[in-house]
N, C-alpha and C. Protein backbone atom coordinates (compact mmCIF):
# COMPACT_ATOMS: atom_id res chain seq x y z
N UNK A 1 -31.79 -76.90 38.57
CA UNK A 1 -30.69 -77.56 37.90
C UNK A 1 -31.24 -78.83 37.27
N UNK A 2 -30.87 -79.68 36.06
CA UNK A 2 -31.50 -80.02 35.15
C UNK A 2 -30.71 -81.10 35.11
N UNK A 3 -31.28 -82.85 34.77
CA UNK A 3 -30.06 -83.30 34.51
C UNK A 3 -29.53 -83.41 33.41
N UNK A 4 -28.44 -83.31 33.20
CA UNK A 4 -27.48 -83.01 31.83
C UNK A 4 -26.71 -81.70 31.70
N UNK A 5 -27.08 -81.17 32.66
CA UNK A 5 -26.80 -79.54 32.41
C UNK A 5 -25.45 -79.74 32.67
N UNK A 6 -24.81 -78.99 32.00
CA UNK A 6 -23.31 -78.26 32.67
C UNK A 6 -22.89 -77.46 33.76
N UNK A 7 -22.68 -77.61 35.21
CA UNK A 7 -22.20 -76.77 35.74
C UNK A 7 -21.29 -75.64 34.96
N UNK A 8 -21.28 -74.32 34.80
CA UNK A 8 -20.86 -73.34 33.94
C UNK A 8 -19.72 -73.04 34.67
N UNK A 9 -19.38 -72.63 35.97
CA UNK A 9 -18.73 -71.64 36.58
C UNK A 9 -19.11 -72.22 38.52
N UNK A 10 -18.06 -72.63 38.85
CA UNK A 10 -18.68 -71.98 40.70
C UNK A 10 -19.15 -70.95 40.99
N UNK A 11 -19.29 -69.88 40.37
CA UNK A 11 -19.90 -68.77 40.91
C UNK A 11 -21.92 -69.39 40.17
N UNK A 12 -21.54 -70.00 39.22
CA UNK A 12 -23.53 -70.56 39.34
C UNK A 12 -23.70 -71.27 40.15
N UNK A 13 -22.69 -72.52 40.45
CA UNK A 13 -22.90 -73.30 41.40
C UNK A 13 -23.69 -73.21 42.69
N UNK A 14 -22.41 -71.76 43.34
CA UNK A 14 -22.74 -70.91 44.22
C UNK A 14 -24.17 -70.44 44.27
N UNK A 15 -24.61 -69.77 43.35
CA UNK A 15 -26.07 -69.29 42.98
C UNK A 15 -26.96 -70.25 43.14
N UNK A 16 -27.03 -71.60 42.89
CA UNK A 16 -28.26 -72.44 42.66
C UNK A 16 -27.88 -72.67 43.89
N UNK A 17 -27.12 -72.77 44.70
CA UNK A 17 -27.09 -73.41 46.44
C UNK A 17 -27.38 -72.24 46.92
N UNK A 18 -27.34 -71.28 46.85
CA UNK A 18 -28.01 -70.31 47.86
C UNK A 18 -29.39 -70.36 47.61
N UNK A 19 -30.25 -70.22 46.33
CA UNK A 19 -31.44 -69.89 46.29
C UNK A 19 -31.95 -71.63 46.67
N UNK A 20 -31.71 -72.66 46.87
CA UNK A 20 -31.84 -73.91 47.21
C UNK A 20 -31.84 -73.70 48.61
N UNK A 21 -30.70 -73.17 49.31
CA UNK A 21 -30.86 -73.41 50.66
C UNK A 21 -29.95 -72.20 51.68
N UNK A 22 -30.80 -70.97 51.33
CA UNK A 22 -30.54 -69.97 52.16
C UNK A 22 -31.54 -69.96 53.01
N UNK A 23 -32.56 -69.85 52.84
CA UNK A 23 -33.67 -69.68 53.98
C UNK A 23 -34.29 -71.18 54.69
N UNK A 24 -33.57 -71.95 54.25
CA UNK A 24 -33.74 -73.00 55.31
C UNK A 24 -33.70 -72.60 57.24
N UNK A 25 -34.38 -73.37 57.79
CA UNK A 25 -34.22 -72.69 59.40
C UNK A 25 -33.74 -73.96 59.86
N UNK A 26 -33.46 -75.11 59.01
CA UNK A 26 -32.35 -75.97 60.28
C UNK A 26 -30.90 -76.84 58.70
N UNK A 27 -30.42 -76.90 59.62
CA UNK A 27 -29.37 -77.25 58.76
C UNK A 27 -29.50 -79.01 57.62
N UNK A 28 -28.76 -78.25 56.79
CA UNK A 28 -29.23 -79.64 55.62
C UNK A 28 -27.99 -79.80 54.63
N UNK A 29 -27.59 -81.30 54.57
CA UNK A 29 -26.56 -81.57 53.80
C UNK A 29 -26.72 -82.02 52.53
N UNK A 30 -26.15 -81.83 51.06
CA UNK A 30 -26.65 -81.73 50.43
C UNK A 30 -25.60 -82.43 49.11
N UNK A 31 -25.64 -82.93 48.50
CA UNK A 31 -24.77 -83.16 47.09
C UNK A 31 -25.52 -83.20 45.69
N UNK A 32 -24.65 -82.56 44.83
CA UNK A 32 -24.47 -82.39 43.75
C UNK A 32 -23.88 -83.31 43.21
N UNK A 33 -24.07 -84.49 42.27
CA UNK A 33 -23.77 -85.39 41.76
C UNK A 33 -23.46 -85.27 40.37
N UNK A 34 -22.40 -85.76 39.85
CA UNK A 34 -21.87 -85.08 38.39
C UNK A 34 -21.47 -85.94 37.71
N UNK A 35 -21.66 -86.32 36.49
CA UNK A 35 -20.93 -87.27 35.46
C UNK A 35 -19.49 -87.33 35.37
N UNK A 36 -18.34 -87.35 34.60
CA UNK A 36 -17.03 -87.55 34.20
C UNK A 36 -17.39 -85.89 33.78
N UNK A 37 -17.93 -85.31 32.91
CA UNK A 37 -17.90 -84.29 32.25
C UNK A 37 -18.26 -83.11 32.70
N UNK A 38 -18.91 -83.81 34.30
CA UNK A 38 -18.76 -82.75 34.77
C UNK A 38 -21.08 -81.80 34.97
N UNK A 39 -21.49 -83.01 34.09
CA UNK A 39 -23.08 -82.45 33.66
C UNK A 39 -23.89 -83.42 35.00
N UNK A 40 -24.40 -82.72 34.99
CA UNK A 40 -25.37 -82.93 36.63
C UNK A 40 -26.13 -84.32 36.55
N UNK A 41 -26.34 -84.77 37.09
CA UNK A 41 -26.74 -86.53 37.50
C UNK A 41 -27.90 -85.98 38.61
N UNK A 42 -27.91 -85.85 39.43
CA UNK A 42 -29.13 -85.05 40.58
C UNK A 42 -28.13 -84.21 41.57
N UNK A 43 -29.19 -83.52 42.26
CA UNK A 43 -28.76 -82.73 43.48
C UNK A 43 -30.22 -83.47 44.45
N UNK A 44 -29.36 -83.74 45.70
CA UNK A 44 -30.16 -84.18 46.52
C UNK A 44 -29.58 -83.78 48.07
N UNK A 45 -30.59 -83.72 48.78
CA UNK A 45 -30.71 -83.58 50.26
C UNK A 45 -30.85 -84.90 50.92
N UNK A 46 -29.14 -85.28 51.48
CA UNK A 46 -28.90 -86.25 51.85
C UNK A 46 -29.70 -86.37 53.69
N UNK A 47 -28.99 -85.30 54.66
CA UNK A 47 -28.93 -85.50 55.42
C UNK A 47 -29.87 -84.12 56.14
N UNK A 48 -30.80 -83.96 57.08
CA UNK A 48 -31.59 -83.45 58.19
C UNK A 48 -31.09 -83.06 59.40
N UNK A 49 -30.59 -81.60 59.71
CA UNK A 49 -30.46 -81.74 61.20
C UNK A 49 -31.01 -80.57 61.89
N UNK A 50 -30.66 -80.17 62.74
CA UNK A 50 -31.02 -79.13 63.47
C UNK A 50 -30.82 -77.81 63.76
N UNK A 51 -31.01 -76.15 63.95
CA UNK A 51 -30.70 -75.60 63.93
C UNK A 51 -28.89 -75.28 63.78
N UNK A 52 -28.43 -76.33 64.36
CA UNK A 52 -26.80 -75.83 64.42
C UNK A 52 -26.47 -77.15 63.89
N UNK A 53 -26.82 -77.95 63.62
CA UNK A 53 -25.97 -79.37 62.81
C UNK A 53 -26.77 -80.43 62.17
N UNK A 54 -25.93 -81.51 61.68
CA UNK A 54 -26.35 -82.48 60.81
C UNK A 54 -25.51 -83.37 60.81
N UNK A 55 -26.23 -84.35 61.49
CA UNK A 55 -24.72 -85.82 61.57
C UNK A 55 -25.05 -86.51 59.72
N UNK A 56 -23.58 -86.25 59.62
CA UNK A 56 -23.45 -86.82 58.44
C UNK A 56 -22.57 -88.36 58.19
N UNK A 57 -23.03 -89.26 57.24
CA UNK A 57 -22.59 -90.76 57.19
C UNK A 57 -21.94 -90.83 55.61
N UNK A 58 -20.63 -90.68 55.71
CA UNK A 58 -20.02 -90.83 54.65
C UNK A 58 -20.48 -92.52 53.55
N UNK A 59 -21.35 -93.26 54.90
CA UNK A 59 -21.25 -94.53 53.43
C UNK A 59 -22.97 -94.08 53.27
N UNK A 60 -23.70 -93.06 53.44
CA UNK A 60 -24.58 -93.09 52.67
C UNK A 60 -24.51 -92.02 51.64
N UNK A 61 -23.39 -91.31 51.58
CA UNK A 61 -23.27 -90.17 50.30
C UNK A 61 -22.53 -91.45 49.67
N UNK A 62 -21.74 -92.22 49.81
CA UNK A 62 -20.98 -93.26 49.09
C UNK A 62 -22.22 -93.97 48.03
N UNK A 63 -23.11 -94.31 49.07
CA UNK A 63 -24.22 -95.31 48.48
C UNK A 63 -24.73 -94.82 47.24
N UNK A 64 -25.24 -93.34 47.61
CA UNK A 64 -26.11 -92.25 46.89
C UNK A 64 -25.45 -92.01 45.25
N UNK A 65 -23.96 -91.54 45.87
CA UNK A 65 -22.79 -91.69 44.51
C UNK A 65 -22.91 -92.84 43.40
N UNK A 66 -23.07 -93.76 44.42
CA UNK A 66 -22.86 -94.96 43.54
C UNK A 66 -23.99 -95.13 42.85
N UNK A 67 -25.35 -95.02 43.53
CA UNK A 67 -26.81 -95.17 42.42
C UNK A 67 -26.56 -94.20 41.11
N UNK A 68 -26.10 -92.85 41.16
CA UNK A 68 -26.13 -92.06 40.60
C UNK A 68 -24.88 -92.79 39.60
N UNK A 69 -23.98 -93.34 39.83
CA UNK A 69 -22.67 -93.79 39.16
C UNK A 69 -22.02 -92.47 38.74
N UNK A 70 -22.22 -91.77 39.81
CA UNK A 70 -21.33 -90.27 39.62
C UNK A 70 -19.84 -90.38 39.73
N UNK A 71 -18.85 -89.64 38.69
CA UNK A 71 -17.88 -89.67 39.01
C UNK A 71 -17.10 -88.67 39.44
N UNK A 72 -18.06 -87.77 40.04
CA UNK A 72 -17.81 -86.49 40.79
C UNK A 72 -19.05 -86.19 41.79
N UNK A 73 -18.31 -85.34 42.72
CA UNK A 73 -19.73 -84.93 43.59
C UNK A 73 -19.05 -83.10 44.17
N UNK A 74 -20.43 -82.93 44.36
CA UNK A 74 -19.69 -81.29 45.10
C UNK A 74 -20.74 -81.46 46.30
N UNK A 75 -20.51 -81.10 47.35
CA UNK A 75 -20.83 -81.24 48.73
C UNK A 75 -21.49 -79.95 49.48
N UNK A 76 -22.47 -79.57 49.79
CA UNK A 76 -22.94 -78.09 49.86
C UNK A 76 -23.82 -78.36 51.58
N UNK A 77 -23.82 -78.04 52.20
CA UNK A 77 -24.54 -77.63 53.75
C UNK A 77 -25.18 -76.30 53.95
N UNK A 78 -26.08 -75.83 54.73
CA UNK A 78 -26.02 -74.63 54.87
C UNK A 78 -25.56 -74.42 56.76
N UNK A 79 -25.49 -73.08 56.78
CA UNK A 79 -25.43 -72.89 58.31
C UNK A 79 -26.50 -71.44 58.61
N UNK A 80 -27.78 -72.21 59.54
CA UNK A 80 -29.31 -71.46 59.33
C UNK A 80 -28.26 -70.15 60.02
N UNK A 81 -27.58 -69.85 60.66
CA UNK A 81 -27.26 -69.04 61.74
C UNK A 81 -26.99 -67.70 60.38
N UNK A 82 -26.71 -67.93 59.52
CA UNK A 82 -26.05 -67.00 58.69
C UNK A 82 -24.79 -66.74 58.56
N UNK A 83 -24.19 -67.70 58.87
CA UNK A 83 -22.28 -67.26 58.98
C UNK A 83 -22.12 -68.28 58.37
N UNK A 84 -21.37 -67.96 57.19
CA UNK A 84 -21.09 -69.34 56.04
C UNK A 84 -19.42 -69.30 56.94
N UNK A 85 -18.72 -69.23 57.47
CA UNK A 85 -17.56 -69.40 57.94
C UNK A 85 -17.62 -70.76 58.61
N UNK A 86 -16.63 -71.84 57.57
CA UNK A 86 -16.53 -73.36 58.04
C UNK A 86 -16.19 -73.32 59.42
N UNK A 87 -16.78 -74.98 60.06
CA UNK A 87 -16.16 -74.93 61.23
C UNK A 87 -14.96 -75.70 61.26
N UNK A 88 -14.84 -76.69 62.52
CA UNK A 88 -13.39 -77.56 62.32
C UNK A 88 -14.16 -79.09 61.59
N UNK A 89 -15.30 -78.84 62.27
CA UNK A 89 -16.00 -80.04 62.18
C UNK A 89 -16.31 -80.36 60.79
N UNK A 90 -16.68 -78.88 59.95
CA UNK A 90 -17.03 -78.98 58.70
C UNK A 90 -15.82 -79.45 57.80
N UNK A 91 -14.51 -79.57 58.31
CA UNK A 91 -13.47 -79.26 57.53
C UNK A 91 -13.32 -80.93 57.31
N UNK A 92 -13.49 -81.47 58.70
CA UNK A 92 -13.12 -82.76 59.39
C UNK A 92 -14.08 -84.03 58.30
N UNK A 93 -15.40 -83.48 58.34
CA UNK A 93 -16.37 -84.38 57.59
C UNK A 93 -16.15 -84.24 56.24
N UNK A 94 -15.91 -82.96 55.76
CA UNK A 94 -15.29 -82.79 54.22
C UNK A 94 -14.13 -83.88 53.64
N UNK A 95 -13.11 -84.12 54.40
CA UNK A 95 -11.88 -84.91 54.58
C UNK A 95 -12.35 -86.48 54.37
N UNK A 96 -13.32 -86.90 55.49
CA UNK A 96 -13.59 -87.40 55.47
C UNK A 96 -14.58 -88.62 54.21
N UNK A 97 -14.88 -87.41 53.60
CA UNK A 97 -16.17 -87.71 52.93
C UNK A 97 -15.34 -88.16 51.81
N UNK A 98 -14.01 -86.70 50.99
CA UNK A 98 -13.36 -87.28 50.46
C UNK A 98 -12.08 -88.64 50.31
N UNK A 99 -12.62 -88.93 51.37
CA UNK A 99 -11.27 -90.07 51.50
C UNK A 99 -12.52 -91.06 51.26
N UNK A 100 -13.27 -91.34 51.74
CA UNK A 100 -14.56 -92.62 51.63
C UNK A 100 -14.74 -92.83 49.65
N UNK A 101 -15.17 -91.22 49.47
CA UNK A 101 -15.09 -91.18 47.67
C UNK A 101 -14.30 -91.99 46.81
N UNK A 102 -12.82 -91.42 47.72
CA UNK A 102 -11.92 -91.52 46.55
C UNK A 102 -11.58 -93.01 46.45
N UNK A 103 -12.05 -94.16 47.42
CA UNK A 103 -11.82 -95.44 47.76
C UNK A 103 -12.93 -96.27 46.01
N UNK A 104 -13.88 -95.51 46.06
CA UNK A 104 -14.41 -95.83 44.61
C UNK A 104 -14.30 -94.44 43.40
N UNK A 105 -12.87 -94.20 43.68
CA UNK A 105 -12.84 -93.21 42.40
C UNK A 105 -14.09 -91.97 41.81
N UNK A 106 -14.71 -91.70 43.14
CA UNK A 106 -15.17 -90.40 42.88
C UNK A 106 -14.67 -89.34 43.60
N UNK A 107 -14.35 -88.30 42.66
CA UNK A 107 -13.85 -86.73 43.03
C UNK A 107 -14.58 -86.04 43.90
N UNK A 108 -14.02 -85.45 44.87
CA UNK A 108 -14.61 -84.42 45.59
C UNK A 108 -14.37 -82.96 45.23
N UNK A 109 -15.56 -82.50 44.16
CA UNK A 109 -14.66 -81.41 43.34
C UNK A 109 -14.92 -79.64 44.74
N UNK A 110 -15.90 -79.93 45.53
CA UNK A 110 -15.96 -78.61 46.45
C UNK A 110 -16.63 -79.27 47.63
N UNK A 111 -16.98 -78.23 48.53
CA UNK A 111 -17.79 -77.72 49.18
C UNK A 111 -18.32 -76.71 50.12
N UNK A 112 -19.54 -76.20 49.50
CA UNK A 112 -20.04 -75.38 49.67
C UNK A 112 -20.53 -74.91 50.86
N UNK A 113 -20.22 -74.03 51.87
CA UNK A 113 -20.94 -73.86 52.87
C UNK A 113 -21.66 -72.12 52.52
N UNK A 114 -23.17 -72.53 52.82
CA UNK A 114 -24.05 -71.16 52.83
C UNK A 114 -24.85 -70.96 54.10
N UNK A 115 -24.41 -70.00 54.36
CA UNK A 115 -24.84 -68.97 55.29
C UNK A 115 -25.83 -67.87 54.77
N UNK A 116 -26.84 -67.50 55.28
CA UNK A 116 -27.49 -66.74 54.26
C UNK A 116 -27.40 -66.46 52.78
N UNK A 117 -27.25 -65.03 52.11
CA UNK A 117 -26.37 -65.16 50.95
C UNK A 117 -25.04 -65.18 50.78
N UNK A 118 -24.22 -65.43 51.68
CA UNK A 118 -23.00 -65.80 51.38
C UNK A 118 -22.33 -67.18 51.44
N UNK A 119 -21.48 -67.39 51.00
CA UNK A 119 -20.74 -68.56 50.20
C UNK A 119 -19.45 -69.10 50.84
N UNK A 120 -18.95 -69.91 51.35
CA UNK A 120 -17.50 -70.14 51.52
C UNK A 120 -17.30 -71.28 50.46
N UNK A 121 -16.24 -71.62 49.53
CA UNK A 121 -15.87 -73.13 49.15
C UNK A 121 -14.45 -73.30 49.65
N UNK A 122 -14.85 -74.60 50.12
CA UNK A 122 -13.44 -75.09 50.66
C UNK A 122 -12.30 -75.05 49.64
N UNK A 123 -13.15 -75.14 48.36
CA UNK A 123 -11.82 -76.01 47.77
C UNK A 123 -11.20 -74.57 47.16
N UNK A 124 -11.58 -73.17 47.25
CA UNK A 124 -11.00 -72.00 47.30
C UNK A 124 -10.39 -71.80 48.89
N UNK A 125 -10.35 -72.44 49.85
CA UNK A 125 -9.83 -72.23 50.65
C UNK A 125 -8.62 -73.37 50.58
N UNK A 126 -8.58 -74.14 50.12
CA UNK A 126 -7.06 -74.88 49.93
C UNK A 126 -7.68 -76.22 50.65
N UNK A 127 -8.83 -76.30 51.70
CA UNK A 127 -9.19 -78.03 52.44
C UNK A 127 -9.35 -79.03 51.61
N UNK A 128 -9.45 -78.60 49.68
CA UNK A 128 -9.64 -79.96 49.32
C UNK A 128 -8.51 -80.35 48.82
């Protein structure tokens, strides 16, 4: 992913986060950083954790946002286990993350959880 590019569709979205981080073997949190228009600013690997998790710090995706002066972000994790099915926890930090955002007017436009090759987005599930 390129910066300037256009996200096209969530279903590419989807695509560049799986081949990014399907075969990872411990879990990794991740954002997609986006202009007003929506054209990519970076994708970066915020956060490191362990086979089953990743403590995540909403004021350092805040921080990260802000270098970038993104006025959108999409939020992507994987889960090494292969079951993209959110947890409560995932739902909880999502919430979270967007309420910290929206305090400096950036959108929380998804997020992505990948499990092998499959996909959940919250924000097709109604959590955002």
């Amino acid at each position: 992913m390129n910066r300037g590019e256009v996200l096209g569709s969530p279903e590419d979205t989807k695509r560049y986060l799986v081949l990014e981080m399907c075969r990872l073997d411990h879990e990794v949190f991740s954002c997609i950083f986006l202009d007003s228009k929506h054209r990519v600013l970076g994708f970066d690997r915020l956060f490191t954790g362990t086979i089953d998790g990743a403590a995540v710090y909403p004021r350092e995706v805040v921080k990260k946002a802000l270098q970038y002066n993104a006025a959108a972000v999409i939020l992507a994790h994987n889960h090494p286990s292969g079951v993209s099915e959110p947890s409560r926890a995932d739902e909880l930090i999502t919430r979270r993350l967007k309420e910290a955002l929206a305090l400096v007017d950036i959108r929380v436009l998804d997020h992505i959880i990948i499990g092998g090759c499959d996909t959940v987005s919250l924000a097709e599930r109604g959590v955002l």
